[in-house]
C-alpha atoms as a PDB file:
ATOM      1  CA  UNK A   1      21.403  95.542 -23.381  1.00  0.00           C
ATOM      2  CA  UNK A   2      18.383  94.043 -25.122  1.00  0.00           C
ATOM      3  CA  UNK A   3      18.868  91.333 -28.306  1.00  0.00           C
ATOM      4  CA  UNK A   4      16.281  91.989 -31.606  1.00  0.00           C
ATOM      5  CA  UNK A   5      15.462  88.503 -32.582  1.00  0.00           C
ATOM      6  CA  UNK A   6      13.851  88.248 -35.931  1.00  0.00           C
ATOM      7  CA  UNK A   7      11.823  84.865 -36.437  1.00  0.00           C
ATOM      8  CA  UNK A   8       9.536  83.722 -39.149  1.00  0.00           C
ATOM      9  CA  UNK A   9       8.119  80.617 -40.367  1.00  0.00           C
ATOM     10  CA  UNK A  10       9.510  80.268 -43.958  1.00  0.00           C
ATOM     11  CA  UNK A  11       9.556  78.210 -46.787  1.00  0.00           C
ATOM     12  CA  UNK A  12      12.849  75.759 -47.632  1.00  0.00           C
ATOM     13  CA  UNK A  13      13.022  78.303 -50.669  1.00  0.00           C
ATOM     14  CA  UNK A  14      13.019  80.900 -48.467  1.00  0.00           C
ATOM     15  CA  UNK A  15       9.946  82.941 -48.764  1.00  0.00           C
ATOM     16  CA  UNK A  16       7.435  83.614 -46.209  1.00  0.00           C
ATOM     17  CA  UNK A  17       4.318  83.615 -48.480  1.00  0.00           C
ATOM     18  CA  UNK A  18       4.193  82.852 -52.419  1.00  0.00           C
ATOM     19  CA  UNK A  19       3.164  85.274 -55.183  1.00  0.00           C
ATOM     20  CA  UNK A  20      -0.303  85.970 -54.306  1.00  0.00           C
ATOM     21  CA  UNK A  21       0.775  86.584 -50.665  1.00  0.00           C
ATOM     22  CA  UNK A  22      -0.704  83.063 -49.190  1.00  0.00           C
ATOM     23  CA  UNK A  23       1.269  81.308 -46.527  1.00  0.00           C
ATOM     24  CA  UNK A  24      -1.823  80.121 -44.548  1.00  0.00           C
ATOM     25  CA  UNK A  25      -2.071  76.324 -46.428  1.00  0.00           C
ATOM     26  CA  UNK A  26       1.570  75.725 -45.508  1.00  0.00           C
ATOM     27  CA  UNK A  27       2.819  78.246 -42.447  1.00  0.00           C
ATOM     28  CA  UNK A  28       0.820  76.919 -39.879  1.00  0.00           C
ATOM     29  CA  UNK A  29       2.457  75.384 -36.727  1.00  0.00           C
ATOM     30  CA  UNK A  30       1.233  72.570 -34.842  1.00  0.00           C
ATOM     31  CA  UNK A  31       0.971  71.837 -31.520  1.00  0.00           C
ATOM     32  CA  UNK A  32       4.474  70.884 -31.192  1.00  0.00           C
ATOM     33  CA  UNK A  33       5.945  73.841 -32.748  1.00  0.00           C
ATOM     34  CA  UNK A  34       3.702  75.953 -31.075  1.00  0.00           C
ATOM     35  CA  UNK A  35       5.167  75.028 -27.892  1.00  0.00           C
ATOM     36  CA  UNK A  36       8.588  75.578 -29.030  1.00  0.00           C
ATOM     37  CA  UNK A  37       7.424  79.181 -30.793  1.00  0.00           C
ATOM     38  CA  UNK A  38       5.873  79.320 -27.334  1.00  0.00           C
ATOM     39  CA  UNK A  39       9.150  78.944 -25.682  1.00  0.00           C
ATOM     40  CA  UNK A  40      11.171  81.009 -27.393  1.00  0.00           C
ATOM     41  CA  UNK A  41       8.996  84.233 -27.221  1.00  0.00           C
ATOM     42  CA  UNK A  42       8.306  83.804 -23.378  1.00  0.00           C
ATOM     43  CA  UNK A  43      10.440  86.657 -21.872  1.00  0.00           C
ATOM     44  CA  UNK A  44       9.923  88.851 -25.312  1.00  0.00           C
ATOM     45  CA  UNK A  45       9.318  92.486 -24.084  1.00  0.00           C
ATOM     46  CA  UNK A  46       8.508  93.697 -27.436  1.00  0.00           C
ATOM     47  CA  UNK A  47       7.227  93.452 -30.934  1.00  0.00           C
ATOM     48  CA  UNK A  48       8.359  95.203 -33.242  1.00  0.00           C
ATOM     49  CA  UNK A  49       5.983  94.952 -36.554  1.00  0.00           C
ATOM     50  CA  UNK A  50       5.059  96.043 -40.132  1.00  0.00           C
ATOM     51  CA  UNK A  51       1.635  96.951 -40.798  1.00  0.00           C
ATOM     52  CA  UNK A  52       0.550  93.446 -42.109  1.00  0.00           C
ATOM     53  CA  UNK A  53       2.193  91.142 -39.655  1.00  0.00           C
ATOM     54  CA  UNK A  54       0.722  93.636 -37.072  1.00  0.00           C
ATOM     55  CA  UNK A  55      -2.751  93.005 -39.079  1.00  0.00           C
ATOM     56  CA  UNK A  56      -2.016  89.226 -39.044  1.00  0.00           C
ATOM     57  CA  UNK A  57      -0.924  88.929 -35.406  1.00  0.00           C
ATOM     58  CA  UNK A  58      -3.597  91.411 -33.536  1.00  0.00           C
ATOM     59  CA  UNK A  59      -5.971  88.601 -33.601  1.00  0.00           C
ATOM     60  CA  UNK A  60      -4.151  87.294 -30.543  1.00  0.00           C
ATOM     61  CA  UNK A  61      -5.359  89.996 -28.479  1.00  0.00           C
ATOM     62  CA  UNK A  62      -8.924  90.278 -30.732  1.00  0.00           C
ATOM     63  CA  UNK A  63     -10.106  87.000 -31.722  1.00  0.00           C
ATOM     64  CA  UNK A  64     -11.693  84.361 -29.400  1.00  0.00           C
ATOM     65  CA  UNK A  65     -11.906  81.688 -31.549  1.00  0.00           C
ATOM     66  CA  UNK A  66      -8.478  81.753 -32.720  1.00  0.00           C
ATOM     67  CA  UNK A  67      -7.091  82.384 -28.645  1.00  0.00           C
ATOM     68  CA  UNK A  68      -9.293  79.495 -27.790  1.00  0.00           C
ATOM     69  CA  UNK A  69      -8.235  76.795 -30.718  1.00  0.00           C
ATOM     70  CA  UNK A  70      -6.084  74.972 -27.669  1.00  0.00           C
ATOM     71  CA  UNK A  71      -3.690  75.088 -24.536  1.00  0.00           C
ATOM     72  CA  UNK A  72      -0.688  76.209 -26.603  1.00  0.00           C
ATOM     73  CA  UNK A  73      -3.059  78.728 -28.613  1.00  0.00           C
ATOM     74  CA  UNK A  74      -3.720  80.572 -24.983  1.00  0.00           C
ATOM     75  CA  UNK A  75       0.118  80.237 -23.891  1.00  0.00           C
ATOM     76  CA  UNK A  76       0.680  82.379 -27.023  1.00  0.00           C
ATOM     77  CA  UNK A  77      -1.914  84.798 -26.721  1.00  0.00           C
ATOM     78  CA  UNK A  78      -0.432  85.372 -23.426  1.00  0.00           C
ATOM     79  CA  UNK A  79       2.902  86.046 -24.400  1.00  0.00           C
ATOM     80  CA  UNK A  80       1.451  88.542 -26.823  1.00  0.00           C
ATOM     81  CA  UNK A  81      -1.054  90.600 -25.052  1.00  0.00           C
ATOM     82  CA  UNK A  82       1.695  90.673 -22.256  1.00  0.00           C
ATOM     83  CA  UNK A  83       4.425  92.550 -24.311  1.00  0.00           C
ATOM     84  CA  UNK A  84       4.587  96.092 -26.134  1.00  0.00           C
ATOM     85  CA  UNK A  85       4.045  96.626 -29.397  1.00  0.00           C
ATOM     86  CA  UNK A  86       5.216  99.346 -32.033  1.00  0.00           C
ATOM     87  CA  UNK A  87       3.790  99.110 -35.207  1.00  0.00           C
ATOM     88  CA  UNK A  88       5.218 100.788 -38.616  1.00  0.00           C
ATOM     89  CA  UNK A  89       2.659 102.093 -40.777  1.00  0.00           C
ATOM     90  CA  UNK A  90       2.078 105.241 -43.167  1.00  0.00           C
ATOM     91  CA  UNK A  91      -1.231 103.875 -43.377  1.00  0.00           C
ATOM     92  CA  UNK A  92      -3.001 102.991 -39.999  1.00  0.00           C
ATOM     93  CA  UNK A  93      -4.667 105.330 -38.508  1.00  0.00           C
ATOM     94  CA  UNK A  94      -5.002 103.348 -35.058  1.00  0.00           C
ATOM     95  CA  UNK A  95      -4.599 100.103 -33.369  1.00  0.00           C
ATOM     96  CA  UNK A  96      -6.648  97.900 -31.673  1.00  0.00           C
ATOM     97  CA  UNK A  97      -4.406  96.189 -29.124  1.00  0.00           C
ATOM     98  CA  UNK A  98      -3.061  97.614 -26.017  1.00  0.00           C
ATOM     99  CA  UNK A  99       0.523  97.907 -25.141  1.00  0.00           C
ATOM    100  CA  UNK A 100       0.785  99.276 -28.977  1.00  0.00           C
ATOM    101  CA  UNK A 101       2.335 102.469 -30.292  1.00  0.00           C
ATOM    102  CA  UNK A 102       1.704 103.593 -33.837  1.00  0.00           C
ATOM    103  CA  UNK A 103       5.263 104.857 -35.764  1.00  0.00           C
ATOM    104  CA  UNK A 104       4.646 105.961 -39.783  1.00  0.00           C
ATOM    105  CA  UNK A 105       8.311 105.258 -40.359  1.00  0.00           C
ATOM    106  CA  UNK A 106      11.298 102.778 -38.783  1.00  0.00           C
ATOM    107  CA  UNK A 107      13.651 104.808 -36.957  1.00  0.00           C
ATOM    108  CA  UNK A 108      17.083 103.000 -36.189  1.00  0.00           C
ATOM    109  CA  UNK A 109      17.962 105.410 -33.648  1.00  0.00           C
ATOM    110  CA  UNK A 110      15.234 104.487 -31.783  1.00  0.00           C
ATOM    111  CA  UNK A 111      15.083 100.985 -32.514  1.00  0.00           C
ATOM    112  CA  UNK A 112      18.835 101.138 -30.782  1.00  0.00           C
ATOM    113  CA  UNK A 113      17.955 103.373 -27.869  1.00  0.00           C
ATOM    114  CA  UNK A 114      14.520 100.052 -27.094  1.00  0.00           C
ATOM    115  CA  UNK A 115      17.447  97.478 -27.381  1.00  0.00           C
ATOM    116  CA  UNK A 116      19.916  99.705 -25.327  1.00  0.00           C
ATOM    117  CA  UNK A 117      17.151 100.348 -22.392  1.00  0.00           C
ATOM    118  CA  UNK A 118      16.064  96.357 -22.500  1.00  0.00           C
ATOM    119  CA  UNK A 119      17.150  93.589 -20.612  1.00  0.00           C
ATOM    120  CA  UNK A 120      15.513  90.843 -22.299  1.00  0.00           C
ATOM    121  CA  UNK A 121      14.493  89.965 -26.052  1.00  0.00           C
ATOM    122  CA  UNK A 122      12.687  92.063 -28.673  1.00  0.00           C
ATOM    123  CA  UNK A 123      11.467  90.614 -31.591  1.00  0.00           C
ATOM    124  CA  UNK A 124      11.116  92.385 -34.971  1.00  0.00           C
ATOM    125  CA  UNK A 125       8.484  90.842 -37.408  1.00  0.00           C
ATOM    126  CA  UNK A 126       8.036  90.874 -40.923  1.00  0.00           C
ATOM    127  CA  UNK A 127      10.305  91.149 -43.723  1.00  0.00           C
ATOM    128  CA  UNK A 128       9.960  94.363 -44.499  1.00  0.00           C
ATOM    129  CA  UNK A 129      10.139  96.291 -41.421  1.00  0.00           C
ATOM    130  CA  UNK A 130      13.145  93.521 -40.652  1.00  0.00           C
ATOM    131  CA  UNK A 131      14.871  94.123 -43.936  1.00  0.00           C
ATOM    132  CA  UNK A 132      15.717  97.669 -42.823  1.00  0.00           C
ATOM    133  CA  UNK A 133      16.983  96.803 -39.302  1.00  0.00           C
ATOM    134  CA  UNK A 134      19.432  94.121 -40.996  1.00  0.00           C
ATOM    135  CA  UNK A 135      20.606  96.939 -43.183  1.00  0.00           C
ATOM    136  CA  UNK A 136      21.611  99.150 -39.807  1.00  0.00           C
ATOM    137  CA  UNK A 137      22.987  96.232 -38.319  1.00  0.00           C
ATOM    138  CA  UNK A 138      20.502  95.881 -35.255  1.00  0.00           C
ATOM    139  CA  UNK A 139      19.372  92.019 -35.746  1.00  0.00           C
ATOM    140  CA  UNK A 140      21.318  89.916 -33.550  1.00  0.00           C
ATOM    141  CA  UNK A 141      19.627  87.240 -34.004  1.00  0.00           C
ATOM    142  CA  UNK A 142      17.897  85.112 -36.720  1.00  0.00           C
ATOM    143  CA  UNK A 143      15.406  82.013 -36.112  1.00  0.00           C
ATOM    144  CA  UNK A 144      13.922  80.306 -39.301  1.00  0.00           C
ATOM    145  CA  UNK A 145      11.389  77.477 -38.969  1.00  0.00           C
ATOM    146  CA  UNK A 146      11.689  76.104 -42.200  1.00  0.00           C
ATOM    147  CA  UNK A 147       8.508  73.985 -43.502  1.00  0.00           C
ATOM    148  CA  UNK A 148       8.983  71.379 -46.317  1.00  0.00           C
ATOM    149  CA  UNK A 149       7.558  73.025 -49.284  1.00  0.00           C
ATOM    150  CA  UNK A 150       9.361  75.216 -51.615  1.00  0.00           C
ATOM    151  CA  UNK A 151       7.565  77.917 -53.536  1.00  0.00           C
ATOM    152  CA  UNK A 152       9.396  78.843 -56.044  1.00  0.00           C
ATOM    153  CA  UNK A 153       8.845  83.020 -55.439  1.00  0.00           C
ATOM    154  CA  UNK A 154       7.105  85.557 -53.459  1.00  0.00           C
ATOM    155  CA  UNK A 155       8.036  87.571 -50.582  1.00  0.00           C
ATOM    156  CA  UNK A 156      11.519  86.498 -49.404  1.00  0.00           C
ATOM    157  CA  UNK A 157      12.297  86.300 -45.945  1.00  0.00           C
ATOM    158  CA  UNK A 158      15.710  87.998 -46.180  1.00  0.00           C
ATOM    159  CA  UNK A 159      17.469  91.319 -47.898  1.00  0.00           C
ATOM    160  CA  UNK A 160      19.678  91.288 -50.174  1.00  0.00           C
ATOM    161  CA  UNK A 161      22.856  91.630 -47.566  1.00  0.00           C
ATOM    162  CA  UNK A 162      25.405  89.950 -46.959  1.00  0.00           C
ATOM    163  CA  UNK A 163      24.844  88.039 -43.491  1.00  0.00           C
ATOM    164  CA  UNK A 164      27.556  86.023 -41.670  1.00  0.00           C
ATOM    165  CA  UNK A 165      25.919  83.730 -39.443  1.00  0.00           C
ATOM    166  CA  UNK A 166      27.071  81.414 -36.406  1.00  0.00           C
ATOM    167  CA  UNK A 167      24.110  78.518 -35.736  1.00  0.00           C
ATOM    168  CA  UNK A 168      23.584  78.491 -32.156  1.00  0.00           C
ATOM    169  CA  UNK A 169      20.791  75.827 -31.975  1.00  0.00           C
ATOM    170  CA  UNK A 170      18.711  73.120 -33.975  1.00  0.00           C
ATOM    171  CA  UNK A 171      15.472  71.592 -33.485  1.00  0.00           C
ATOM    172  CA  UNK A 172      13.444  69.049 -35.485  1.00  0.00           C
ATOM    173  CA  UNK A 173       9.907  68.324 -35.059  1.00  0.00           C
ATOM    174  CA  UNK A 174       7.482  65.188 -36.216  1.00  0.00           C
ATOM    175  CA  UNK A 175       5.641  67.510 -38.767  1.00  0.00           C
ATOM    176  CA  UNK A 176       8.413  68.012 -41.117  1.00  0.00           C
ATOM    177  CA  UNK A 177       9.808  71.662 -40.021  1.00  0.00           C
ATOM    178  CA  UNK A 178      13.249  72.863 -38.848  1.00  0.00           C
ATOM    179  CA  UNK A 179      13.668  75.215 -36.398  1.00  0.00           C
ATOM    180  CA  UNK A 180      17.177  77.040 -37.134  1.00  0.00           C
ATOM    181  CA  UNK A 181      18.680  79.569 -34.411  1.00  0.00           C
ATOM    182  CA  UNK A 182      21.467  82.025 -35.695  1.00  0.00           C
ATOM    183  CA  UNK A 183      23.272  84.819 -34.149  1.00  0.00           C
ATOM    184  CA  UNK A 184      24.468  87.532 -36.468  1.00  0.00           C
ATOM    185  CA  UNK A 185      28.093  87.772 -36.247  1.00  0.00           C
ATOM    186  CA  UNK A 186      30.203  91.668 -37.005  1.00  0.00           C
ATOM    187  CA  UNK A 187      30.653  91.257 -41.098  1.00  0.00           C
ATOM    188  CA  UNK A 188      34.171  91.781 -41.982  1.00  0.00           C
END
């Protein structure tokens, strides 16, 4: 049986943009973290995504420029193009990257019936779409890169559930950022 990993870059505060929706002046991995992202997201068979991190993330299979920026940039873009995708959107109308399927609503059922037929990782993405497969209970895992800046509000990176939480791994690079690794443990 498949994991569902959810992993964001996030702020120490705990949002993953600020009130006007920017996270691009403080969210962005270097080289080093890169490679670790890189790492972890090697054997991912699928993303799972809101509309916007879809949006934000299709550039990996779209954009040159941003495939090309260096050797970890490429690693990436290969572990992305290489996986499926299912989007959740009421208001796409199509997608521009292959391996994608277009869903207007989450389904749990068969967000559980992915993990049950996977062997390997799949990764849900953005808080929203992640927010409602913490409330079925189908995130076994949580990895935060925290970055040193606080924000003081905006779009949170968690729910508001209760979460209890066994920290499997730790990982501190030059640039300032944390990279936390949680499994979800059964909530009494």
């Amino acid at each position: 049986m498949g994991k569902l990993l959810y992993s964001m870059i996030v702020s120490l505060d705990g949002y993953v943009a600020d009130r006007e929706g920017e996270f691009s002046s403080w969210a962005q991995p270097d080289e080093q973290v890169l490679a670790a992202i890189n790492e972890e997201l090697e054997n991912v068979s699928t993303y799972l995504l809101g509309r916007r991190m879809y949006e934000m993330m299709a550039v990996w299979e779209t954009d040159a420029e941003v495939i090309e920026q260096s050797p970890e940039s490429m690693q990436f873009a290969r572990i992305w193009q290489s996986a499926d995708k299912v989007v959740y959107s009421r208001t796409l109308e199509s997608v521009p990257t292959r391996r994608t399927r277009l869903r207007s609503e989450f389904d749990p059922q068969e967000v559980a019936q992915l993990k049950a037929g996977s062997d390997g990782v799949l990764t849900i993405d953005g808080p929203t779409v992640a927010g409602e497969a913490i409330g079925h209970g189908l995130v076994d895992q949580i990895d935060v890169l925290l970055c040193p800046v606080t924000l003081g509000g905006g779009l949170r990176f968690l729910p508001d559930h209760r979460l209890d939480l066994a920290l499997r791994d730790e990982q501190r690079f030059d640039n300032g950022m944390v990279q936390l690794r949680y499994d979800v443990l059964p909530t009494p």
